[in-house]
Protein backbone atom coordinates (compact mmCIF):
# COMPACT_ATOMS: atom_id res chain seq x y z
CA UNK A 1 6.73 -43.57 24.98
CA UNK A 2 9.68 -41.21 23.96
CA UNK A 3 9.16 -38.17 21.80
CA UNK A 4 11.18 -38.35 18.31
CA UNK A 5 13.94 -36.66 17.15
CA UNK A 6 13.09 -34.29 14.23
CA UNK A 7 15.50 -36.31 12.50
CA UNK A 8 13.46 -39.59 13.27
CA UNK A 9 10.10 -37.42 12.35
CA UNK A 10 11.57 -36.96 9.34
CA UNK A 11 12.68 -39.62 8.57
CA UNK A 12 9.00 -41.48 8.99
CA UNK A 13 7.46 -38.40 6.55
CA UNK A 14 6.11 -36.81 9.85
CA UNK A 15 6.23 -33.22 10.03
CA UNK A 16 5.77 -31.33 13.50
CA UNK A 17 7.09 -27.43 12.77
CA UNK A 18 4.49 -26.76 15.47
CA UNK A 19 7.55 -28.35 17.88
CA UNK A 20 10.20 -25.92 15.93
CA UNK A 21 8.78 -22.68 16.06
CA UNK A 22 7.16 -19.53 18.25
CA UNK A 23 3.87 -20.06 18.98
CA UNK A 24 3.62 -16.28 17.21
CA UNK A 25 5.13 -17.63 14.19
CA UNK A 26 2.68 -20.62 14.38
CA UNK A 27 -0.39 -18.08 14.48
CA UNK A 28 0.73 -15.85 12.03
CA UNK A 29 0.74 -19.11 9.52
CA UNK A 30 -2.85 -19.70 10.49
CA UNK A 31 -4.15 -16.33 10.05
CA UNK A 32 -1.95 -15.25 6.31
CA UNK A 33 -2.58 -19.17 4.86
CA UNK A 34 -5.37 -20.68 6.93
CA UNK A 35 -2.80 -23.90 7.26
CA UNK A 36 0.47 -24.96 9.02
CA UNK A 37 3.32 -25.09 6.09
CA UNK A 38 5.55 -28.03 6.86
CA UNK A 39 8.93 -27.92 8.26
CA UNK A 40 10.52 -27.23 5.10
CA UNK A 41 8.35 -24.92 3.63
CA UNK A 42 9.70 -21.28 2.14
CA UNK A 43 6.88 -19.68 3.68
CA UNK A 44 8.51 -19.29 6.83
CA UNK A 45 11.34 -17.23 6.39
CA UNK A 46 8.39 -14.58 5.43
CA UNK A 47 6.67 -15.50 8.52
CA UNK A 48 9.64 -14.56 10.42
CA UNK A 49 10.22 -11.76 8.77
CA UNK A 50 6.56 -10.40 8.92
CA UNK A 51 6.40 -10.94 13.02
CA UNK A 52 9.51 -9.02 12.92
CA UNK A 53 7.87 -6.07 11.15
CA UNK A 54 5.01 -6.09 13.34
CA UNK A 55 6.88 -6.29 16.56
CA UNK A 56 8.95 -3.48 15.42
CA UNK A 57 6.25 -0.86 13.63
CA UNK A 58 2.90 -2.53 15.28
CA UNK A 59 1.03 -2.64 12.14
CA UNK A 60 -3.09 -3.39 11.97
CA UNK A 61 -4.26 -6.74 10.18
CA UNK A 62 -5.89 -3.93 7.90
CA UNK A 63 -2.91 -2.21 7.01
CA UNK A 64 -1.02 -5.86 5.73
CA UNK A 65 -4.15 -6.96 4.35
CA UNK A 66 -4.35 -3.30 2.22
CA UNK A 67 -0.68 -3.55 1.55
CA UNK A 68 -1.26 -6.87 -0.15
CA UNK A 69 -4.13 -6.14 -2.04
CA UNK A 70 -2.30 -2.72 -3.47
CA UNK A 71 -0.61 -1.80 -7.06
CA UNK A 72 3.03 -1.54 -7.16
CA UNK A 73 4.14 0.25 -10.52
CA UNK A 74 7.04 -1.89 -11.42
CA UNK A 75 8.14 -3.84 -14.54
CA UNK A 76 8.95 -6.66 -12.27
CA UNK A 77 5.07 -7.81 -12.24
CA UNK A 78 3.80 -8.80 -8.86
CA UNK A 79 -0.09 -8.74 -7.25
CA UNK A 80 -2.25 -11.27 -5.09
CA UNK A 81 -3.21 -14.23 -5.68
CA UNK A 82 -7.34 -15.69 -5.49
CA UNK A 83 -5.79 -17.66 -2.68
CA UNK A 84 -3.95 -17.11 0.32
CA UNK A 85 -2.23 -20.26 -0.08
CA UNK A 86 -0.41 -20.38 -3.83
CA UNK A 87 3.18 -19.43 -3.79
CA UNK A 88 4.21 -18.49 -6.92
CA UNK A 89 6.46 -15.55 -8.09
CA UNK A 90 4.23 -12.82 -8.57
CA UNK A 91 2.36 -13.98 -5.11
CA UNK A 92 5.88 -14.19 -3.10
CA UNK A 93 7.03 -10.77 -4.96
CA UNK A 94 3.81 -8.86 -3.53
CA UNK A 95 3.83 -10.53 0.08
CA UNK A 96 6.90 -9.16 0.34
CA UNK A 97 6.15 -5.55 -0.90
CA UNK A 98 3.62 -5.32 1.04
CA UNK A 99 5.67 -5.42 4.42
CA UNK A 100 8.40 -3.18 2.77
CA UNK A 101 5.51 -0.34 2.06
CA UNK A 102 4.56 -1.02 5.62
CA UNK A 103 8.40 -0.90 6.84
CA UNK A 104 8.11 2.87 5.21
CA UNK A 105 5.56 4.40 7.55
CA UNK A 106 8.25 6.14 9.64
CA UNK A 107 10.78 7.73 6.50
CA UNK A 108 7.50 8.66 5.43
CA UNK A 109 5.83 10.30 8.26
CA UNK A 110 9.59 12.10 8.82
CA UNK A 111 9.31 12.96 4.57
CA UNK A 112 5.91 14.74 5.27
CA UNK A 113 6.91 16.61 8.35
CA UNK A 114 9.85 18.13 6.27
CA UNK A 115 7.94 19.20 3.82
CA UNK A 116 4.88 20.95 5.54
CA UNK A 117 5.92 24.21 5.53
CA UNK A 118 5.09 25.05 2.18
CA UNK A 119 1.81 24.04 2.45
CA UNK A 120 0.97 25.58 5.25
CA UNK A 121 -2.05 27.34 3.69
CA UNK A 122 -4.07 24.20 2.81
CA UNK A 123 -5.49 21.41 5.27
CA UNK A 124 -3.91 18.64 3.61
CA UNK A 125 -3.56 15.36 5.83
CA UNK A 126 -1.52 11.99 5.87
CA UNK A 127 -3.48 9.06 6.44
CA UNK A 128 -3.06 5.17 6.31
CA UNK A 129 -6.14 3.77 3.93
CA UNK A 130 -8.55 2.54 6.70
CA UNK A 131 -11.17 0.44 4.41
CA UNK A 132 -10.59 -1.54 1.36
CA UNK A 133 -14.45 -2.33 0.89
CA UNK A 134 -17.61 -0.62 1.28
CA UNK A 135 -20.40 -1.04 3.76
CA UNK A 136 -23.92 -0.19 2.75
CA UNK A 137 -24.68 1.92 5.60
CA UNK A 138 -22.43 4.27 5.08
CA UNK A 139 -22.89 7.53 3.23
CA UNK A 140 -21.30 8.50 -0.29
CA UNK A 141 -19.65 12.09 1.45
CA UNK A 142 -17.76 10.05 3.38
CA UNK A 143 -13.76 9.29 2.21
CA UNK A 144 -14.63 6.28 -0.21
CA UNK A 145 -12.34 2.91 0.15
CA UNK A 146 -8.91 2.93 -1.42
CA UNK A 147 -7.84 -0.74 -1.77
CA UNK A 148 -5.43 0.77 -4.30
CA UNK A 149 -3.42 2.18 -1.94
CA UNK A 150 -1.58 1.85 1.73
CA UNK A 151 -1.28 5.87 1.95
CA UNK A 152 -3.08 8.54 1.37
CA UNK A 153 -2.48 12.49 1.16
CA UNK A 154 -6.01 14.12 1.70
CA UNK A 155 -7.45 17.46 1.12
CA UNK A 156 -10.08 19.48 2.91
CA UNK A 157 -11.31 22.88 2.30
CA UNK A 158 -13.41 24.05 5.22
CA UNK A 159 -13.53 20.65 6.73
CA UNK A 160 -15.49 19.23 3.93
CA UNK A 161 -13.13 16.55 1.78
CA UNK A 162 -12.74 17.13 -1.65
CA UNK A 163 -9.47 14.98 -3.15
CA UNK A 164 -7.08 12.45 -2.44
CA UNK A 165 -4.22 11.17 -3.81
CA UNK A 166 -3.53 7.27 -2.87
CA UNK A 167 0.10 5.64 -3.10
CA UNK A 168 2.26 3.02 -2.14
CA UNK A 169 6.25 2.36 -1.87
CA UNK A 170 8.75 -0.51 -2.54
CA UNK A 171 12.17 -1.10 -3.47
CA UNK A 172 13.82 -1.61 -6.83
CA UNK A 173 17.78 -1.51 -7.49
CA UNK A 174 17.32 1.80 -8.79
CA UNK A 175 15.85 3.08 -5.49
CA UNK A 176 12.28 3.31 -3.35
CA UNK A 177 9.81 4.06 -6.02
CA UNK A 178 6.60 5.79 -4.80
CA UNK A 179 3.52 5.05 -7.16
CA UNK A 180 0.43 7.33 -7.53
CA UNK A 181 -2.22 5.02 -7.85
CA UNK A 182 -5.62 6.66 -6.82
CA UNK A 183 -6.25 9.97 -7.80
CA UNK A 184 -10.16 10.92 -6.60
CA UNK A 185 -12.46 13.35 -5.24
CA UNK A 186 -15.96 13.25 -4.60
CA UNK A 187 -18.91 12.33 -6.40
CA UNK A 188 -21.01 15.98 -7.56
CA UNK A 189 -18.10 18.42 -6.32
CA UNK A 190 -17.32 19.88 -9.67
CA UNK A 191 -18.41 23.22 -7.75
CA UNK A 192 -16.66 23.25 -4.53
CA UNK A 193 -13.28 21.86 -6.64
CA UNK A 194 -13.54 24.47 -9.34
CA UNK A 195 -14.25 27.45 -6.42
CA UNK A 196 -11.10 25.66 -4.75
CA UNK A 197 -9.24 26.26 -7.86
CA UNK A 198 -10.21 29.70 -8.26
CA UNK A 199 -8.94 30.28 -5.07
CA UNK A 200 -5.61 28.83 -4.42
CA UNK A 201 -4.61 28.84 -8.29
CA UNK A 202 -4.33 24.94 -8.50
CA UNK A 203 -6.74 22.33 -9.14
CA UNK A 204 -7.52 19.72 -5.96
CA UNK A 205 -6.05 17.08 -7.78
CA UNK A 206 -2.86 18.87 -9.07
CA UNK A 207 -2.37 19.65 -5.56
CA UNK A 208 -2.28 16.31 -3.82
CA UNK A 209 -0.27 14.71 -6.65
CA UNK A 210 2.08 18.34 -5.98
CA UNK A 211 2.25 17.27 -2.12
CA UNK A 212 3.09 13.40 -2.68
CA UNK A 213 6.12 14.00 -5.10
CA UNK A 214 7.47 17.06 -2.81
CA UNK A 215 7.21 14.29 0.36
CA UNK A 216 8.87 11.80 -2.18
CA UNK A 217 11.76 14.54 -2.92
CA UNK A 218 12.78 15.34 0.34
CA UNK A 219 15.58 13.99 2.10
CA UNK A 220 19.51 12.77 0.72
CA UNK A 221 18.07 9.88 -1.12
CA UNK A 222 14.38 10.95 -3.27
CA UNK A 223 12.41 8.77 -4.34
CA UNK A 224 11.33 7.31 -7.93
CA UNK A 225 7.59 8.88 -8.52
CA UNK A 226 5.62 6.76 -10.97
CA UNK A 227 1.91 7.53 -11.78
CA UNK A 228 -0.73 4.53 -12.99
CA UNK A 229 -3.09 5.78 -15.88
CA UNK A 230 -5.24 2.54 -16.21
CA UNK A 231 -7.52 3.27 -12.81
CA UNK A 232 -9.73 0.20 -12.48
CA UNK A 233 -12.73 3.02 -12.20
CA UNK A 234 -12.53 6.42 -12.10
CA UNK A 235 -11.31 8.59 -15.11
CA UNK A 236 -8.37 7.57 -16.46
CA UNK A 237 -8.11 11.33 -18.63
CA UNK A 238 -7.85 12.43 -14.69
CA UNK A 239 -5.20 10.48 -14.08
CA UNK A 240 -3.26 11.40 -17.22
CA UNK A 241 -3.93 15.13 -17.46
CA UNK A 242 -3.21 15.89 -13.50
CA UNK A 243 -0.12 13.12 -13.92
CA UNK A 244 1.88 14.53 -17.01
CA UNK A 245 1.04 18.13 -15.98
CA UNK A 246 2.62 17.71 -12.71
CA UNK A 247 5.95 15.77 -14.30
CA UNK A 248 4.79 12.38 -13.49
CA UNK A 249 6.35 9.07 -15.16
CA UNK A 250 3.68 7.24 -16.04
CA UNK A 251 3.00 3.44 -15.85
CA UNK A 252 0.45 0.63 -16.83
CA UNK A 253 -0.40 -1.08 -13.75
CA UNK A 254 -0.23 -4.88 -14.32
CA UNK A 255 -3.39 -7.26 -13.42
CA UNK A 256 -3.78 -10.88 -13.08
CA UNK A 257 -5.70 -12.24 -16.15
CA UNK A 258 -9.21 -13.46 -14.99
């Protein structure tokens, strides 16, 4: 018995993409969708284009599954789907956001090295969100999920963690936009922030939101700063006092209608 031609295979309906492509490509199908798109399908030139990313910046499952699950402030509405498996504009826009924020680890890193300088005198750290959900077992000092967000700028004071400012990047005509979209401390630190404040002259929150649109203004090319106000939880006066006092646009983040 001879092996058909794809021509023959599809020709008879049969459809074999599992004899067409890398067996990387093939598990990458598996693991995003949980199926094997036919030949045809316009999932794969995504596929291909998210084992490309990976090879070349070695992202964590973690990190796409956070970038997919994030806000992008755009008027061009995209988010996730309930299901892995629908492809449908908004879905397609946000899968593919999600490997550009990814893509922007490195101009980022380079943005925040530029930068440090003038905040020298605070213990401010770059970090890549590494939990989207909460476990039981662990404590409420520790840095709380951010499912919001990809990045995050963080601020100690004396090793203890008091704010954080959570954002994410992707590409408009205009130009990379960088959206604020988590703007938190911790729960019962009115104290330690307002003694922070007294201080260094600016509020914990001021200051991360400060740092993240300095990072975004470095460089030949800035980038577009855009601020959500409608926080699934948290304080959205927070978000819009710290936001317009530090020069923020500010945007509505779209949601998926339940």
């Amino acid at each position: 018995m001879s092996l058909q031609s794809s021509a023959e295979r599809e020709s008879a309906g049969i459809s074999a993409p599992f004899l067409q492509k890398p067996i990387s490509l093939i598990e990458t199908a598996f693991s995003l969708y949980g199926f094997l798109p036919g030949d045809y399908d316009p999932r794969w030139p995504f596929l291909s284009r998210y084992d490309e990313v990976k090879r070349t910046i070695g992202f964590k499952a973690i990190n796409f599954a956070n970038a997919w699950n994030a806000t992008y402030l755009s008027d061009h509405v995209s988010y996730r789907t309930g299901f892995t498996s629908s492809f449908n504009p908004p879905n397609t826009l946000q899968l593919n956001r999600a490997l550009e924020n990814i893509e922007h680890v490195r101009s980022i890193n380079d943005r925040y090295a530029a930068t440090s300088d003038e905040y020298a005198a605070f213990d401010l750290r770059l970090t890549q969100t590494d939990r989207i959900s909460s476990h039981h077992e662990q404590s409420e000092s520790v840095v709380t999920p951010c499912p919001e967000a990809l990045y995050q700028i963080q601020l100690y004071n004396d090793g203890e963690y008091l704010a954080r400012a959570g954002f994410n990047l992707h590409t408009e005509d205009e130009g990379t936009v960088l959206s604020i979209v988590n703007i938190q401390g911790t729960p019962g630190a009115q104290k330690r922030n307002a003694a922070f404040e007294a201080m260094s002259g600016v509020s914990p929150f001021n200051l991360v939101v400060q740092r993240a649109v300095s990072m975004a203004q470095a460089g030949e090319e800035p980038y577009i700063v855009r601020g959500m106000i409608n926080p699934s939880k948290g304080s959205s006066q927070l978000y819009w006092g710290v936001l317009e006092q530090e020069g923020v646009d500010m945007y509505h983040a779209h949601r998926k209608a339940a």
